[in-house]
PDB file of N, CA and C in Angstrom:
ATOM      1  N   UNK A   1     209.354  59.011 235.749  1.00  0.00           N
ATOM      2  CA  UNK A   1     207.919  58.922 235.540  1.00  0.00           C
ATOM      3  C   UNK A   1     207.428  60.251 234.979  1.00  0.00           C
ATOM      4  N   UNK A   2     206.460  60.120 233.905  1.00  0.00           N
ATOM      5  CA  UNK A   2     206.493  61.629 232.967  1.00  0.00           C
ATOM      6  C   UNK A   2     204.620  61.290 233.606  1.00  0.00           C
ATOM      7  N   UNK A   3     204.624  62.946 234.151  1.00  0.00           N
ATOM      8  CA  UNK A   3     203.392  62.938 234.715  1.00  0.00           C
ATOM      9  C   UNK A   3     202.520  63.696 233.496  1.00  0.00           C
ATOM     10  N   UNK A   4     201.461  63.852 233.304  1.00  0.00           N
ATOM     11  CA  UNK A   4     200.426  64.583 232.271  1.00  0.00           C
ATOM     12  C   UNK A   4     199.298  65.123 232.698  1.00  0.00           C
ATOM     13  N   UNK A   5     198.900  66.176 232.083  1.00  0.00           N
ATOM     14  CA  UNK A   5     197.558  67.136 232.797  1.00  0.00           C
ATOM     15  C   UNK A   5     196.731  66.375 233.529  1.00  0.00           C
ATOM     16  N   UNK A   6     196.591  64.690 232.884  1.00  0.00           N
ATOM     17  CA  UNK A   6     195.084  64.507 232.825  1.00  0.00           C
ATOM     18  C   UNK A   6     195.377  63.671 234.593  1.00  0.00           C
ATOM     19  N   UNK A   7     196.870  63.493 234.877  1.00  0.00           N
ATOM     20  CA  UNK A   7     197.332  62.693 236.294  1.00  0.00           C
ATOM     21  C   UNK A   7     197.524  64.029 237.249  1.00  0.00           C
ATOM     22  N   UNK A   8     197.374  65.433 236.552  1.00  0.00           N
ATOM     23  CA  UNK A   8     197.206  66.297 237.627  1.00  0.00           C
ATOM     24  C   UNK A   8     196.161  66.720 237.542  1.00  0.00           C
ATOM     25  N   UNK A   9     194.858  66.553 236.856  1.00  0.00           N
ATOM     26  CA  UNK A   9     193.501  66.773 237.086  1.00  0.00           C
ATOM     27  C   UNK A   9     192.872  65.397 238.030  1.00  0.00           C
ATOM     28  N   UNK A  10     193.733  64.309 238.005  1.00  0.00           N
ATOM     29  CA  UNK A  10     193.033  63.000 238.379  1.00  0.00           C
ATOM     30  C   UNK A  10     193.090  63.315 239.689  1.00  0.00           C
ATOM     31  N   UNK A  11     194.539  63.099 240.102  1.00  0.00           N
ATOM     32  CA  UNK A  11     194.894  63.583 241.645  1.00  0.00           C
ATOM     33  C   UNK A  11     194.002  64.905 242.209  1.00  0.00           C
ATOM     34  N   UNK A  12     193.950  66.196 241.655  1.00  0.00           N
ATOM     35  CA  UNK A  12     193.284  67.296 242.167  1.00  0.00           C
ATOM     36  C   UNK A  12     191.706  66.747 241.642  1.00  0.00           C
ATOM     37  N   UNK A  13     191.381  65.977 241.466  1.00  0.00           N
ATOM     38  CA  UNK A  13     189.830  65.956 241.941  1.00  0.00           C
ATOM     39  C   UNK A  13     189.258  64.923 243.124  1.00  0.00           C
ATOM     40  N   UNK A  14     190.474  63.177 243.148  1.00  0.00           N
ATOM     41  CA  UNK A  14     190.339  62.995 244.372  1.00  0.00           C
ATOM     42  C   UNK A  14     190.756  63.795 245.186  1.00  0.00           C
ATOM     43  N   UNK A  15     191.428  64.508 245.664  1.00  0.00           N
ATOM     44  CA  UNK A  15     191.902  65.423 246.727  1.00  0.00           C
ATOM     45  C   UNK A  15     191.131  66.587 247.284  1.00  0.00           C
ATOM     46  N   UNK A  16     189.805  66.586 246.282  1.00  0.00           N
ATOM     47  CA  UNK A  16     188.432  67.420 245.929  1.00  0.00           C
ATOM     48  C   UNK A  16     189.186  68.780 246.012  1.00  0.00           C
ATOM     49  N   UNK A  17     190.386  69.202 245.049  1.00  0.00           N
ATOM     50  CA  UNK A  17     190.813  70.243 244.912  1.00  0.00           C
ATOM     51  C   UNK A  17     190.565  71.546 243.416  1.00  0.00           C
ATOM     52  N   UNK A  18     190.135  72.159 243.514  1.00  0.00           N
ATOM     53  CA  UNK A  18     189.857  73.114 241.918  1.00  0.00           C
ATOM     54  C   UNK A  18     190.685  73.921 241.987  1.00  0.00           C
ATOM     55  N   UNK A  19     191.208  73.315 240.484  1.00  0.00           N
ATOM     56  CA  UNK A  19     192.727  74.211 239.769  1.00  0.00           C
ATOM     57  C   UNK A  19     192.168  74.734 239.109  1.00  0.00           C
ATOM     58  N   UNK A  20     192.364  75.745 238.159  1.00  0.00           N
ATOM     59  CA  UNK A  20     192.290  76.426 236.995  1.00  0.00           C
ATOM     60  C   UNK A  20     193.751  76.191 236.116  1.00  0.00           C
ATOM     61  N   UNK A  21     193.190  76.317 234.935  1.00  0.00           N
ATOM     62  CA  UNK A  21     194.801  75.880 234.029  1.00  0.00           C
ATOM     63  C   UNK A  21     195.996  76.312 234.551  1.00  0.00           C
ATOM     64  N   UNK A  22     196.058  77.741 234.895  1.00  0.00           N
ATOM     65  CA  UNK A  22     197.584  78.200 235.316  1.00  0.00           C
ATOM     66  C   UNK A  22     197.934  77.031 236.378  1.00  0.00           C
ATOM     67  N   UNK A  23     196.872  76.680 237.487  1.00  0.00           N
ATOM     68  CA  UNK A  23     197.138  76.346 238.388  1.00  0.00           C
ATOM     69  C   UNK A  23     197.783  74.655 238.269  1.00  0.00           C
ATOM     70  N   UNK A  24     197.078  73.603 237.211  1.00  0.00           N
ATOM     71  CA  UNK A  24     197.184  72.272 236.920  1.00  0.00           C
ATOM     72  C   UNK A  24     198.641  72.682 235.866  1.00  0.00           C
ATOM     73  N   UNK A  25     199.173  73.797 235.256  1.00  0.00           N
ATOM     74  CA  UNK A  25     200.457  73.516 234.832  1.00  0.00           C
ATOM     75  C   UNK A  25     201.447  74.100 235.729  1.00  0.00           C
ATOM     76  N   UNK A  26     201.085  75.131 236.642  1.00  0.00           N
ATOM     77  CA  UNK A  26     202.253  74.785 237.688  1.00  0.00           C
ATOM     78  C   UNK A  26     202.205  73.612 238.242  1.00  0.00           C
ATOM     79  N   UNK A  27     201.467  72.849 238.738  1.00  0.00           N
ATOM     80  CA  UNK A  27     201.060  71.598 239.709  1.00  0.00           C
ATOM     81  C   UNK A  27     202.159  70.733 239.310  1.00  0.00           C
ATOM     82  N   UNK A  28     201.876  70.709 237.779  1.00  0.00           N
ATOM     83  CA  UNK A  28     202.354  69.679 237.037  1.00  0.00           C
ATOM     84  C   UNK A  28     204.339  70.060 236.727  1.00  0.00           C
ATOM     85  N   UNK A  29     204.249  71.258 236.901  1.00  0.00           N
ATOM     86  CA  UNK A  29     205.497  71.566 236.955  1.00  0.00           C
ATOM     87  C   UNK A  29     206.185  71.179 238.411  1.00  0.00           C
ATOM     88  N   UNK A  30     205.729  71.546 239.148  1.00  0.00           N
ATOM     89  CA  UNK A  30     206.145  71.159 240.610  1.00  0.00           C
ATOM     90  C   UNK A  30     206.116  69.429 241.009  1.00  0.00           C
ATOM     91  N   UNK A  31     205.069  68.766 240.280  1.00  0.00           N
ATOM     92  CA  UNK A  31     205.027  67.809 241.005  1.00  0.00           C
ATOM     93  C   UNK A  31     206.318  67.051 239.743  1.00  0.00           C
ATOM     94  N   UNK A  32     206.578  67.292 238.747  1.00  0.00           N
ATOM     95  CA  UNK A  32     207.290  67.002 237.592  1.00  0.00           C
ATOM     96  C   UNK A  32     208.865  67.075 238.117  1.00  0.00           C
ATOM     97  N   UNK A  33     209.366  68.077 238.833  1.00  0.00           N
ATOM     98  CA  UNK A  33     210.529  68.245 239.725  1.00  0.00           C
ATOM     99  C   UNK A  33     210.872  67.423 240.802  1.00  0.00           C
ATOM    100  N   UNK A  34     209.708  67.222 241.471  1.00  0.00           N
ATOM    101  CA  UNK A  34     209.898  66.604 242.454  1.00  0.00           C
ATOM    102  C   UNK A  34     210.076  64.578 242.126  1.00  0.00           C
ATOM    103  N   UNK A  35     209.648  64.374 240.976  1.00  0.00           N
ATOM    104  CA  UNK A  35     209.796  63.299 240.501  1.00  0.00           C
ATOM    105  C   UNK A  35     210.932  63.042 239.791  1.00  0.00           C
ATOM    106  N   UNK A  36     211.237  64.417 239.635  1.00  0.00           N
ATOM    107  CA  UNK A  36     213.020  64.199 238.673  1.00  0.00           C
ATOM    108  C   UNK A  36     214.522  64.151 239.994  1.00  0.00           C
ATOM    109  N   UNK A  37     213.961  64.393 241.126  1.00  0.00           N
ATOM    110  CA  UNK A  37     214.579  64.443 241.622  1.00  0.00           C
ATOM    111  C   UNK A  37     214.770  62.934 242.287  1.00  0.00           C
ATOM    112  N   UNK A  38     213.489  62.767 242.219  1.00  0.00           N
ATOM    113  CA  UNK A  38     212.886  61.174 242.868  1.00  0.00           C
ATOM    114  C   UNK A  38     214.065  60.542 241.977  1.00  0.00           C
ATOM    115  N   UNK A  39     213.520  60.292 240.574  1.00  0.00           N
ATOM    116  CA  UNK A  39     214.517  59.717 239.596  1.00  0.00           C
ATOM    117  C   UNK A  39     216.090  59.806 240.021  1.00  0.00           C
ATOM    118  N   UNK A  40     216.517  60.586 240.280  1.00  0.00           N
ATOM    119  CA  UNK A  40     217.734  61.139 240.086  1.00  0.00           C
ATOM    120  C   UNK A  40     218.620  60.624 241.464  1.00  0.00           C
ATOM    121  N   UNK A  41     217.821  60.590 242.972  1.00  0.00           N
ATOM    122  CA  UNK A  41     218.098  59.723 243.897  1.00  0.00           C
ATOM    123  C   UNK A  41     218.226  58.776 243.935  1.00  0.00           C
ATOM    124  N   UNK A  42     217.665  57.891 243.090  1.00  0.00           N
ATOM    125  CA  UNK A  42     217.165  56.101 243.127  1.00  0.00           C
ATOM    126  C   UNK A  42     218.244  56.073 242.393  1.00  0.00           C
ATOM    127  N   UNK A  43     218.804  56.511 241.051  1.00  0.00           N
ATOM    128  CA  UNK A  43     219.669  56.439 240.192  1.00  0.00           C
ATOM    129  C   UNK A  43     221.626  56.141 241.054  1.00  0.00           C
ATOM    130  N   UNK A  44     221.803  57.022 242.098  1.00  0.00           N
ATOM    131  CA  UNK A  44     222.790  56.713 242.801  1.00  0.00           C
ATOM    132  C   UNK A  44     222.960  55.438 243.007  1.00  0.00           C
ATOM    133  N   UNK A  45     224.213  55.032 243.058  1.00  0.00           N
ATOM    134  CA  UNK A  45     225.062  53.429 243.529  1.00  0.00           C
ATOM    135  C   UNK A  45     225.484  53.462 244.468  1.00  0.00           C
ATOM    136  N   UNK A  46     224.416  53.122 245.545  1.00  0.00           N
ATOM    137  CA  UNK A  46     224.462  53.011 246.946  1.00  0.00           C
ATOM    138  C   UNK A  46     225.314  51.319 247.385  1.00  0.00           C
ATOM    139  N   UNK A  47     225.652  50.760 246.452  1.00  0.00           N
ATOM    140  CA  UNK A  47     226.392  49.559 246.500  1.00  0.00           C
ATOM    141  C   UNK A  47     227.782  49.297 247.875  1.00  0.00           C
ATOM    142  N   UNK A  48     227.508  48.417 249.043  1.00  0.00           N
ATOM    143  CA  UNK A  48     228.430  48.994 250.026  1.00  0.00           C
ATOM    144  C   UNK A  48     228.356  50.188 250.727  1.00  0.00           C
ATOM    145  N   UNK A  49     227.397  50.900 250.621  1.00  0.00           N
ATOM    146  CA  UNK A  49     227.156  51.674 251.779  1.00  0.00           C
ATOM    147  C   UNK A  49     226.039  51.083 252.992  1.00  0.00           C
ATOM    148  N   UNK A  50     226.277  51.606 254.204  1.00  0.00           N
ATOM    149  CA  UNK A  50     225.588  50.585 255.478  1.00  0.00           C
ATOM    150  C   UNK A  50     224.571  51.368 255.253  1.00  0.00           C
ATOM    151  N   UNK A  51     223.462  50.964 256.016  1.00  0.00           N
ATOM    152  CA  UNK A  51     222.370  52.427 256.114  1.00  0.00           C
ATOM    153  C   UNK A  51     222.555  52.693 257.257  1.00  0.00           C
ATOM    154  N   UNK A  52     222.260  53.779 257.477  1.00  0.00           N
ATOM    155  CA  UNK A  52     221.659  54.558 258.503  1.00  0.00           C
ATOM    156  C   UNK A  52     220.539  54.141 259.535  1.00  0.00           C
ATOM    157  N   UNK A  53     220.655  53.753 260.311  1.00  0.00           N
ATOM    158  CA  UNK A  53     219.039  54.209 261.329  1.00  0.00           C
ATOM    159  C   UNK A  53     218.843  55.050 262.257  1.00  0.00           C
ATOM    160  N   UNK A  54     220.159  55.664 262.677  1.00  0.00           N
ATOM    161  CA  UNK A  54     220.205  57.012 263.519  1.00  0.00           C
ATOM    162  C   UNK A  54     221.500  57.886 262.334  1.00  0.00           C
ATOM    163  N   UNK A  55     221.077  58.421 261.438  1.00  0.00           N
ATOM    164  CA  UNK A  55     221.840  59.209 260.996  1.00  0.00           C
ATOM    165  C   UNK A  55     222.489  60.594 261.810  1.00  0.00           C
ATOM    166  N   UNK A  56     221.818  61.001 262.738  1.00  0.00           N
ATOM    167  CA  UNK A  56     222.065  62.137 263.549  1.00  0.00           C
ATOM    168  C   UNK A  56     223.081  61.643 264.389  1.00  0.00           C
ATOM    169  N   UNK A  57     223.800  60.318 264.663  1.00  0.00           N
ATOM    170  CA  UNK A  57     224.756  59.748 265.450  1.00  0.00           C
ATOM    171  C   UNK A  57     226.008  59.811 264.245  1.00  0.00           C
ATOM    172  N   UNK A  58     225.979  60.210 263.264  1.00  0.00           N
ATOM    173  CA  UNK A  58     227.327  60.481 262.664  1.00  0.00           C
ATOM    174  C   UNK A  58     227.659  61.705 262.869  1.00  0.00           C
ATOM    175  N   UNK A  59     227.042  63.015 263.302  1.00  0.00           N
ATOM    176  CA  UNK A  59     227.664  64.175 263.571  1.00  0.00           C
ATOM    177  C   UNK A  59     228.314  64.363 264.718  1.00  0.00           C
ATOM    178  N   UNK A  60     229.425  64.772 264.690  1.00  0.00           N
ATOM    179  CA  UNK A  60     230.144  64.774 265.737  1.00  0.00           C
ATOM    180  C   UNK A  60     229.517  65.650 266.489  1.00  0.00           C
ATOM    181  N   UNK A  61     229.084  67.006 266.251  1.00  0.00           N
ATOM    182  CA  UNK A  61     228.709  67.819 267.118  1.00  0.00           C
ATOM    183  C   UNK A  61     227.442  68.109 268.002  1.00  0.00           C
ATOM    184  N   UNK A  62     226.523  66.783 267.390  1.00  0.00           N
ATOM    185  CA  UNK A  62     225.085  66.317 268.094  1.00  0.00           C
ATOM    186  C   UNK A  62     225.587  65.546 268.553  1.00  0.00           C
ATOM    187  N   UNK A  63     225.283  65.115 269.879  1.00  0.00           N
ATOM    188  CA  UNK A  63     224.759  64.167 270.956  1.00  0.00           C
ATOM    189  C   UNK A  63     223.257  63.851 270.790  1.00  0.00           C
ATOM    190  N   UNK A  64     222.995  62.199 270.710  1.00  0.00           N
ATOM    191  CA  UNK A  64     221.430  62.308 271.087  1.00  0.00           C
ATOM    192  C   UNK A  64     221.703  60.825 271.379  1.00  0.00           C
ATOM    193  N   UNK A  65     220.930  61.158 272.866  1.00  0.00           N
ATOM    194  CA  UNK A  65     221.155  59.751 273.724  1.00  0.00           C
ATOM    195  C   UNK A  65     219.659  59.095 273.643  1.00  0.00           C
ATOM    196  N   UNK A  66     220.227  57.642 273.276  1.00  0.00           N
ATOM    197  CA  UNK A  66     218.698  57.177 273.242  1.00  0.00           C
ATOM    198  C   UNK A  66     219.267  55.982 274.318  1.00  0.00           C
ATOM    199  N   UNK A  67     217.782  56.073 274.929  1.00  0.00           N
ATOM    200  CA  UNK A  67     217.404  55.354 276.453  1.00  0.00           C
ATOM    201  C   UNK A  67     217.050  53.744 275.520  1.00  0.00           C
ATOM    202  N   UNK A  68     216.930  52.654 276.575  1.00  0.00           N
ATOM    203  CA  UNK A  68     216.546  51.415 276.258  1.00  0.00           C
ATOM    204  C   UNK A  68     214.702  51.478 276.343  1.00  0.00           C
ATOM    205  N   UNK A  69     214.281  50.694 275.331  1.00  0.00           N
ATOM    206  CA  UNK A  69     213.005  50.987 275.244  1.00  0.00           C
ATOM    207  C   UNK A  69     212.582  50.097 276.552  1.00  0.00           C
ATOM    208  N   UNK A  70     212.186  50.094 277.476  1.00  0.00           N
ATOM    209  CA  UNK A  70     211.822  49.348 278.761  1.00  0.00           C
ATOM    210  C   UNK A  70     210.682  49.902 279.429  1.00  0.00           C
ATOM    211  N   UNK A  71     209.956  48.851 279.649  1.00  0.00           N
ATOM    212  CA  UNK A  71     208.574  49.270 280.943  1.00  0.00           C
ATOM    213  C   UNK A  71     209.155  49.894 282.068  1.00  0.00           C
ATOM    214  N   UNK A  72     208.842  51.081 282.770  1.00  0.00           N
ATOM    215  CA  UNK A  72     209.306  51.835 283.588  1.00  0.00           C
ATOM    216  C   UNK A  72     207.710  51.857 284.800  1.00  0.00           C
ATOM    217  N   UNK A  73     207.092  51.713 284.410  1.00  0.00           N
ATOM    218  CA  UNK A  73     205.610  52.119 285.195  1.00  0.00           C
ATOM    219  C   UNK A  73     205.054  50.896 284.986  1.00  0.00           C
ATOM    220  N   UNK A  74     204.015  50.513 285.625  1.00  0.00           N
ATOM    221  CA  UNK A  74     203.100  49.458 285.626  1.00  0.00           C
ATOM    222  C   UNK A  74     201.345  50.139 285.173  1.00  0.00           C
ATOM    223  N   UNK A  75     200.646  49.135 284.696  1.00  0.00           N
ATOM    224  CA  UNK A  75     199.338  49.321 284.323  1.00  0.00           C
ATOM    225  C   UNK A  75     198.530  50.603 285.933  1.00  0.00           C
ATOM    226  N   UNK A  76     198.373  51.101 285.476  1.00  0.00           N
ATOM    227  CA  UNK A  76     197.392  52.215 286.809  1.00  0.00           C
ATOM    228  C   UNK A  76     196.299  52.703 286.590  1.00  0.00           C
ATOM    229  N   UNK A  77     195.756  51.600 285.700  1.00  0.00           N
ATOM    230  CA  UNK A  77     194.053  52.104 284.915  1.00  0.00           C
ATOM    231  C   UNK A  77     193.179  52.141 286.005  1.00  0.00           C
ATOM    232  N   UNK A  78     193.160  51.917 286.932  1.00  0.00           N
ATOM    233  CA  UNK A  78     192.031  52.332 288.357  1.00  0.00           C
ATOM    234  C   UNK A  78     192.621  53.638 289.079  1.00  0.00           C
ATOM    235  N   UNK A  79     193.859  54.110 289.168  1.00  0.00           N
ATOM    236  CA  UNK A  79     194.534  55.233 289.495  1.00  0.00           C
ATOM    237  C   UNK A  79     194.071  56.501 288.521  1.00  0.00           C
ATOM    238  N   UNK A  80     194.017  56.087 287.117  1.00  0.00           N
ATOM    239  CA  UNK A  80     194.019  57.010 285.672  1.00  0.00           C
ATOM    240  C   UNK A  80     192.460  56.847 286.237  1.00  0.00           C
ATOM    241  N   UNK A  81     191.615  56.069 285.993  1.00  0.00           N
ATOM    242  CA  UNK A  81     190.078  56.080 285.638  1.00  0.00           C
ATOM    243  C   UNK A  81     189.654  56.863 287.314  1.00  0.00           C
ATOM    244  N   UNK A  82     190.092  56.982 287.854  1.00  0.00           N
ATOM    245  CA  UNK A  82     189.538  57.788 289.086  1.00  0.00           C
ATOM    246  C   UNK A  82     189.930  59.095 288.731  1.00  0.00           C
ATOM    247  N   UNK A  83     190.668  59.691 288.013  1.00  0.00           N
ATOM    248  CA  UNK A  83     190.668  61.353 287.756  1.00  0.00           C
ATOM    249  C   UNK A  83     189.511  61.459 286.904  1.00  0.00           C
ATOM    250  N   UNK A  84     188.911  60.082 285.536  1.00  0.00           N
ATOM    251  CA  UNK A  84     187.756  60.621 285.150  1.00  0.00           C
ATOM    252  C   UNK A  84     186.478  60.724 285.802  1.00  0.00           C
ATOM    253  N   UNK A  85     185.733  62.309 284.751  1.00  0.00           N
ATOM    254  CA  UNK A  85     184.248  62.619 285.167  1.00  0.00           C
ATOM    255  C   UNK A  85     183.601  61.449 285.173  1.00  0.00           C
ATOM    256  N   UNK A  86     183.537  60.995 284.183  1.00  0.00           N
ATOM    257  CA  UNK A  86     183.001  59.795 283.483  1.00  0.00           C
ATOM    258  C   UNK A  86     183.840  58.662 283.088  1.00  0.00           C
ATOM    259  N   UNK A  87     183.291  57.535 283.279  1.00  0.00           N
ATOM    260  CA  UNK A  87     184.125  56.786 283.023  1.00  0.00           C
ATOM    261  C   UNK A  87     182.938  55.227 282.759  1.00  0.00           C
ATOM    262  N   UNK A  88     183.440  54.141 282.151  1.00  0.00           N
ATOM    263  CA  UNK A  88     182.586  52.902 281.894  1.00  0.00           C
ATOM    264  C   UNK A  88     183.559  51.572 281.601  1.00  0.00           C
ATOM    265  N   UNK A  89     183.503  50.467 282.053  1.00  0.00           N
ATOM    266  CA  UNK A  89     183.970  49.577 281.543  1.00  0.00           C
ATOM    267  C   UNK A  89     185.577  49.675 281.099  1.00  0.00           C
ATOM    268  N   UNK A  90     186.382  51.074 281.577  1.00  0.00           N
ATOM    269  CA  UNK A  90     187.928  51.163 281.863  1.00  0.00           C
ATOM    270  C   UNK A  90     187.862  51.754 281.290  1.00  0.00           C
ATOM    271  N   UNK A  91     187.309  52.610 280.233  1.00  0.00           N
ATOM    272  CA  UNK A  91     186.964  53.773 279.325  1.00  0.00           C
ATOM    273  C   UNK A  91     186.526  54.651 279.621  1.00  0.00           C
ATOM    274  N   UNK A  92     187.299  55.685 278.664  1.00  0.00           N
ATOM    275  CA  UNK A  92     187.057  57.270 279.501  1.00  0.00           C
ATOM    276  C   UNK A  92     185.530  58.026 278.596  1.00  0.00           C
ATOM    277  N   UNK A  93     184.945  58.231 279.261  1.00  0.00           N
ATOM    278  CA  UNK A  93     183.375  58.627 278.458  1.00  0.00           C
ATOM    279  C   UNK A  93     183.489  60.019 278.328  1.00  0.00           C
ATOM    280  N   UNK A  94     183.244  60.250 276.765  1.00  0.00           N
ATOM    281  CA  UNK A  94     183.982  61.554 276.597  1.00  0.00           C
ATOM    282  C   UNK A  94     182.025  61.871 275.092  1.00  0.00           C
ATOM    283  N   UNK A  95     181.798  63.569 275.484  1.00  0.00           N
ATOM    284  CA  UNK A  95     180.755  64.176 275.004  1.00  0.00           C
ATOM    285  C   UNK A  95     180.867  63.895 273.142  1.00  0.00           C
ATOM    286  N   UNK A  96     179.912  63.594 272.617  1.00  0.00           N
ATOM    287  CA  UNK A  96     179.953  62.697 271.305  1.00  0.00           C
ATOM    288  C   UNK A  96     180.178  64.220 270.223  1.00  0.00           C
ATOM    289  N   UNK A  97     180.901  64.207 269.479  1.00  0.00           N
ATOM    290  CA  UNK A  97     181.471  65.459 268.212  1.00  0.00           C
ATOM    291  C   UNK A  97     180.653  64.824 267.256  1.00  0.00           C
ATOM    292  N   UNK A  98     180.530  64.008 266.885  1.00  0.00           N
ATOM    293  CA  UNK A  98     180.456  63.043 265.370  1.00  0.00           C
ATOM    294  C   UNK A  98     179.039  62.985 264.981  1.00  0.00           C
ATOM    295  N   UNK A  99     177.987  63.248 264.453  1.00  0.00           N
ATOM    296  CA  UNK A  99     176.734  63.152 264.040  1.00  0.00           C
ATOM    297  C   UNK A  99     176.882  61.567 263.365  1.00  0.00           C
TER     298      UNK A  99
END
């Protein structure tokens, strides 16, 4: 994918970012690499290889034990809602940030 000034001015203005030229042709240089590399991954013939979903379980020299995902505790929302100050309707009433 061949990127162009006007897709690194597009991106840096949603992103509400201000480049100056040096800055939109490095951008474009950097983000230009990172797409050749993109290219250049996808391009491999992964044909017969398994995937991965714990890749860190092929190193011999890591261990990483994964537990069974299982309910261990039961619901304790009257236990939890009694440590809150505030509290309403099983909800924790918390001082408003947001205008």
């Amino acid at each position: 994918m061949a990127l162009t000034l006007d897709d690194v001015r597009k991106v840096a203005r949603l992103a509400q970012l201000e480049l100056d030229a040096s800055e939109e042709n490095q951008t474009l240089s950097h983000l230009g690499n990172i797409f050749n590399l993109i290219d250049q991954m996808q391009a491999i013939d992964t044909t017969g290889v398994a995937p991965l979903m714990h890749p860190i379980a092929m190193m011999t020299e890591v261990s990483q034990r994964l537990r069974t995902d299982a309910v261990t505790e039961t619901n304790n929302r009257e236990a939890n809602m009694a440590n809150a100050p505030q509290a309403a309707e099983g909800y924790f009433l918390v001082p408003k940030v947001i205008e």
